[in-house]
N, C-alpha and C. Protein backbone atom coordinates (compact mmCIF):
# COMPACT_ATOMS: atom_id res chain seq x y z
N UNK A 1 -7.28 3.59 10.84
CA UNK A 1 -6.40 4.73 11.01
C UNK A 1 -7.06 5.98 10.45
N UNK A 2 -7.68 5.67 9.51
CA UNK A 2 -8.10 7.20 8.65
C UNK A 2 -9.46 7.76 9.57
N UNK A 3 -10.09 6.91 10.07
CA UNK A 3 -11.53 6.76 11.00
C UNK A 3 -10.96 7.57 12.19
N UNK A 4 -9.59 7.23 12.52
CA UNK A 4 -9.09 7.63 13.79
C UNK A 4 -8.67 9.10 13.38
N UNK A 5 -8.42 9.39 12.73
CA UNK A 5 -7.43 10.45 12.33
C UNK A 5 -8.63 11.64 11.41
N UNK A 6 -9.88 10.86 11.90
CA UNK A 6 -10.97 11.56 10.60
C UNK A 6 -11.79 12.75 11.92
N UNK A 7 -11.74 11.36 12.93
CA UNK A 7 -12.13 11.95 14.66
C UNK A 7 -11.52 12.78 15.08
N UNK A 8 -9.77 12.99 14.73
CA UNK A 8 -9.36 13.64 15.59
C UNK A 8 -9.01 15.19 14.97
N UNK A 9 -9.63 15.46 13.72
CA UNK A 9 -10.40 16.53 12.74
C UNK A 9 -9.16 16.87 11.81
N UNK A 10 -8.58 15.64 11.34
CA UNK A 10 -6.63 15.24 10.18
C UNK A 10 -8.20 15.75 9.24
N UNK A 11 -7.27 16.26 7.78
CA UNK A 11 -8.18 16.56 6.30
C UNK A 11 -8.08 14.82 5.75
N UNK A 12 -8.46 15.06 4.85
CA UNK A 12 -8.60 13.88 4.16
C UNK A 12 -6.86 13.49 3.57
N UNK A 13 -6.35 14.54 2.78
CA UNK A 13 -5.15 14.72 2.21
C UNK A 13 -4.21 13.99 3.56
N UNK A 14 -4.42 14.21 5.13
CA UNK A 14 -3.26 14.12 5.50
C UNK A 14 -3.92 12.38 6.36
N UNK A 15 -4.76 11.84 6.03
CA UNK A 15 -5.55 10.91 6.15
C UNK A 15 -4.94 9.69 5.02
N UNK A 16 -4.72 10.14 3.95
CA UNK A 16 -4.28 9.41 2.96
C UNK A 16 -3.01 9.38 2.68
N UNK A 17 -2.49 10.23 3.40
CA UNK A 17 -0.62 10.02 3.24
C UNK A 17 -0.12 9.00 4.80
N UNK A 18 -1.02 9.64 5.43
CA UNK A 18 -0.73 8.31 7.19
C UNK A 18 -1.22 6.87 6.43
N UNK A 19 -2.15 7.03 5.64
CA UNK A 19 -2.05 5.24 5.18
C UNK A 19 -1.43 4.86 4.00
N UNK A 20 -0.86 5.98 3.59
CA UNK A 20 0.33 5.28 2.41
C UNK A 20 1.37 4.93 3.47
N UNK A 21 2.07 6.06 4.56
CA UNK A 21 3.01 5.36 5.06
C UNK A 21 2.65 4.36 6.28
N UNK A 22 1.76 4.18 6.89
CA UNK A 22 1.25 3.08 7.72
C UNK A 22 1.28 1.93 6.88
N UNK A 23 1.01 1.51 5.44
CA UNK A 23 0.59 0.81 4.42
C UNK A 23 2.26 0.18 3.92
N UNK A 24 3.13 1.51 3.79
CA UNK A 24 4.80 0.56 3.68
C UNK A 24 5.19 0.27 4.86
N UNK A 25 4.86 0.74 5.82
CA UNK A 25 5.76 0.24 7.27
C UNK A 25 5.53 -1.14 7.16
N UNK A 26 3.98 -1.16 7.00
CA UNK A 26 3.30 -2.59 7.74
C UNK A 26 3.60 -3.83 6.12
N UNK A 27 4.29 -3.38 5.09
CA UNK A 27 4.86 -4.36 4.04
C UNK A 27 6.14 -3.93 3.59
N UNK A 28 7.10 -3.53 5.20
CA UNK A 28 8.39 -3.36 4.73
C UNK A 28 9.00 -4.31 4.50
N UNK A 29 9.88 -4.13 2.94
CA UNK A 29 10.51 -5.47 2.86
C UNK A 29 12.33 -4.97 2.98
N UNK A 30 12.98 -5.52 3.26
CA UNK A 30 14.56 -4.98 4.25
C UNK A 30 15.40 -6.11 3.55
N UNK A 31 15.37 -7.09 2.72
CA UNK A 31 16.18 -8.03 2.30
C UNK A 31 16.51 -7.80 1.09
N UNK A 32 16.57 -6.49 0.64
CA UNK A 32 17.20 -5.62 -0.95
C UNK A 32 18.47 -5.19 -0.91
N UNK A 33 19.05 -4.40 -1.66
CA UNK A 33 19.80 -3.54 -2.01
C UNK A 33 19.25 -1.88 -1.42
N UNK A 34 20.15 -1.01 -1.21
CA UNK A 34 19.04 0.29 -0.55
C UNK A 34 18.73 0.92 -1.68
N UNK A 35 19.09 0.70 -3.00
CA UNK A 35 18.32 1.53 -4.01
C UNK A 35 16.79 0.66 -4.11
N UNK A 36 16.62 -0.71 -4.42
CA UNK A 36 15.78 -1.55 -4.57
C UNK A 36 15.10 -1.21 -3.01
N UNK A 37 15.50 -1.05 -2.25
CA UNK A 37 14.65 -1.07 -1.01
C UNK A 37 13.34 0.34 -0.87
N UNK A 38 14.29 1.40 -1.66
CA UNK A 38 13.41 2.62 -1.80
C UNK A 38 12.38 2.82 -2.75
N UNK A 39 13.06 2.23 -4.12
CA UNK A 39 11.85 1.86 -4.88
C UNK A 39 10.63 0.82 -4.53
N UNK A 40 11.15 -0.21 -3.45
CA UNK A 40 9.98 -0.92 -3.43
C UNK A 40 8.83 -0.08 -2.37
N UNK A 41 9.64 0.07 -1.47
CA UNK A 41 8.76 1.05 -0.47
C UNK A 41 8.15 2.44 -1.25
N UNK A 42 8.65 2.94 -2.03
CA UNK A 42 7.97 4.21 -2.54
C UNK A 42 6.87 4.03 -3.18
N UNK A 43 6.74 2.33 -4.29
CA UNK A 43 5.81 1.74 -4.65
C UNK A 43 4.83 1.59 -4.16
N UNK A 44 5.18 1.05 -2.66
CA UNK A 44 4.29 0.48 -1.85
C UNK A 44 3.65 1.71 -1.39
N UNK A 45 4.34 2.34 -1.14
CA UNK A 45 3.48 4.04 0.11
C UNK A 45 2.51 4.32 -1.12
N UNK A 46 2.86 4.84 -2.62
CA UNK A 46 1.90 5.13 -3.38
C UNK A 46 0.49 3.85 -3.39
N UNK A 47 1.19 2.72 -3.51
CA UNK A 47 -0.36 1.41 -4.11
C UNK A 47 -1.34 1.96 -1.96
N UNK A 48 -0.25 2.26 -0.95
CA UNK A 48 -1.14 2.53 -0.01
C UNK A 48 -2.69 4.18 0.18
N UNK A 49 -1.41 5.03 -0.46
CA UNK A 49 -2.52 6.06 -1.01
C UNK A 49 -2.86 5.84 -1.68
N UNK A 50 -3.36 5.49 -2.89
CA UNK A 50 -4.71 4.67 -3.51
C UNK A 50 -5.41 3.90 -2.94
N UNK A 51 -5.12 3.11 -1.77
CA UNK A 51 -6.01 2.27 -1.51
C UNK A 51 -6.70 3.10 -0.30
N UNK A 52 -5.86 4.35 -0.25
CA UNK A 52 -6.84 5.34 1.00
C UNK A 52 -7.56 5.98 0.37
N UNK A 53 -7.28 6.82 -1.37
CA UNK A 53 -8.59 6.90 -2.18
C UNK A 53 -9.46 6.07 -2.51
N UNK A 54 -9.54 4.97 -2.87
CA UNK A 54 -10.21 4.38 -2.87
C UNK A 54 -11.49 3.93 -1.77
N UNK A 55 -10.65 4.03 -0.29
CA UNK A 55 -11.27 4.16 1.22
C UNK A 55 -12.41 5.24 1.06
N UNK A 56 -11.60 6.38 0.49
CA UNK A 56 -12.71 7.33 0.79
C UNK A 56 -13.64 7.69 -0.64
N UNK A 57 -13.09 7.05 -1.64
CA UNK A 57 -14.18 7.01 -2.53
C UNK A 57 -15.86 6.14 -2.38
N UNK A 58 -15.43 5.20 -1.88
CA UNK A 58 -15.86 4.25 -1.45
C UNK A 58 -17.05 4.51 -0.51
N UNK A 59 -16.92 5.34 -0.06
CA UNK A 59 -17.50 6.56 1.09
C UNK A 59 -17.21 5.53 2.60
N UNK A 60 -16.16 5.11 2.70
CA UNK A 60 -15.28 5.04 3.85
C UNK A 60 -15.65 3.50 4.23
N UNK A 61 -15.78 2.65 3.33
CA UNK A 61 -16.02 1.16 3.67
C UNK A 61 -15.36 0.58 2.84
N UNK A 62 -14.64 -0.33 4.00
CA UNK A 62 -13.48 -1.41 3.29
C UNK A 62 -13.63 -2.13 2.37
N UNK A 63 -14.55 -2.64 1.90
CA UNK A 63 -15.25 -3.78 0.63
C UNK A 63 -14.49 -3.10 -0.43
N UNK A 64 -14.26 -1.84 -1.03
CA UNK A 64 -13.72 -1.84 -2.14
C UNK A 64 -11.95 -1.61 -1.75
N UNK A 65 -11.58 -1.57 -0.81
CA UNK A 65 -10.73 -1.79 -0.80
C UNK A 65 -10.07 -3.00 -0.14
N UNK A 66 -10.59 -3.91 0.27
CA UNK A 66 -10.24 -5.26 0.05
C UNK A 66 -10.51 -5.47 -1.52
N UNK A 67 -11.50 -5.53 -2.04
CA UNK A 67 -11.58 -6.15 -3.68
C UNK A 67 -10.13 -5.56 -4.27
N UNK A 68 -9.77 -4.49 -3.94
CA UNK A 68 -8.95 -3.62 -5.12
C UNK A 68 -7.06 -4.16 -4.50
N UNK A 69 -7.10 -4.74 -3.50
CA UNK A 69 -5.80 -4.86 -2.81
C UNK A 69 -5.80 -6.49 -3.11
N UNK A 70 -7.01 -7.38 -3.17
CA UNK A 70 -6.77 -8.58 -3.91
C UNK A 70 -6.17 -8.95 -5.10
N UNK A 71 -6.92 -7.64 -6.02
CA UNK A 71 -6.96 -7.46 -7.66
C UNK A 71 -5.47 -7.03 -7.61
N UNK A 72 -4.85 -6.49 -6.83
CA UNK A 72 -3.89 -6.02 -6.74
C UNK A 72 -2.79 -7.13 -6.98
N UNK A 73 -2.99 -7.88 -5.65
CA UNK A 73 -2.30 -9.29 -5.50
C UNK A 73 -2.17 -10.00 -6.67
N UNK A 74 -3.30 -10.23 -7.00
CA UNK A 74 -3.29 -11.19 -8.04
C UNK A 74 -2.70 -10.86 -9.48
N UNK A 75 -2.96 -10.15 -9.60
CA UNK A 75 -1.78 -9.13 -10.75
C UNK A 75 -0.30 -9.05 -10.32
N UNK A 76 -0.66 -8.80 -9.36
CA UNK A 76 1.74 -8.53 -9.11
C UNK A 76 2.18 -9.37 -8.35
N UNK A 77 1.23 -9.92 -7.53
CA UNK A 77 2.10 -11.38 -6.98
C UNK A 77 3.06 -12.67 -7.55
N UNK A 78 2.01 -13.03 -8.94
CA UNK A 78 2.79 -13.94 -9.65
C UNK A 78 4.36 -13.29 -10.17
N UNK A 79 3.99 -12.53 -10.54
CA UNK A 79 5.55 -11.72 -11.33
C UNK A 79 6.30 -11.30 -10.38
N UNK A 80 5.94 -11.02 -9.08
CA UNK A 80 7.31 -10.91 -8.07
C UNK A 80 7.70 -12.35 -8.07
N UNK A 81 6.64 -13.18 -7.15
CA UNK A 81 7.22 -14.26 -7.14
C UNK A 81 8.28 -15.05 -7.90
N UNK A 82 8.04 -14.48 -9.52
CA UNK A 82 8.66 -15.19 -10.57
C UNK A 82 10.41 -14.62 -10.63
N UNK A 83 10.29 -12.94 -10.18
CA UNK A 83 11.15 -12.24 -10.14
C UNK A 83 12.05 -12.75 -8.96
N UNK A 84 11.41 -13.01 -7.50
CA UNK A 84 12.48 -13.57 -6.50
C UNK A 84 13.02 -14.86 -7.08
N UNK A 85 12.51 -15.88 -7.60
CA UNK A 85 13.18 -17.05 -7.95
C UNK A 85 14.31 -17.14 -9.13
N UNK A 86 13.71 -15.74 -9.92
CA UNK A 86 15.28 -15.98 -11.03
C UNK A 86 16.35 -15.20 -10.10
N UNK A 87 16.45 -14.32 -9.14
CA UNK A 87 17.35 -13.69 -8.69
C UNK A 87 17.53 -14.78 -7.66
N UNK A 88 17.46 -15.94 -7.15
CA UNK A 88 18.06 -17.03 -6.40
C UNK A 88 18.93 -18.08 -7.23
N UNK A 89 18.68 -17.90 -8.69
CA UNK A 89 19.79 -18.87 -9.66
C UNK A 89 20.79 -18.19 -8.97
């Protein structure tokens, strides 16, 4: 998207806000509360602009941003996970 949008002469700034929100669309989660639904998505649009700085820190190759969206995972995955199962007692 940012490659596409880099071609079609978008700044960088408006390059990195299309993949924060391309980044929550594509991990919308809809099975919340709508306050919980906005915080998670607002979360998400921000961890997506970072991972579009990171894109272009990177000098525009995915390797550090796969590493950094793993590191990501692996840090907040367990503790959601842990978080959906006490809210199913």
């Amino acid at each position: 998207v940012m490659t596409t949008l880099l071609r079609m002469g978008y700044s960088n700034v408006v390059q990195v806000l299309v993949c924060g929100v391309t980044f929550a669309l594509a991990h919308l989660y809809g099975f919340t509360s709508p306050a919980a639904f906005l915080i998670t998505q607002g979360n998400t649009f921000i961890l997506g602009v970072l991972l579009g700085i990171v894109y272009l820190i990177g000098k525009r190759s995915l390797t550090p941003v796969i590493v950094s969206h793993a590191l990501t995972d692996m840090i907040i995955e367990p503790a959601l996970l842990l978080s959906f199962f006490t809210v199913l007692k």
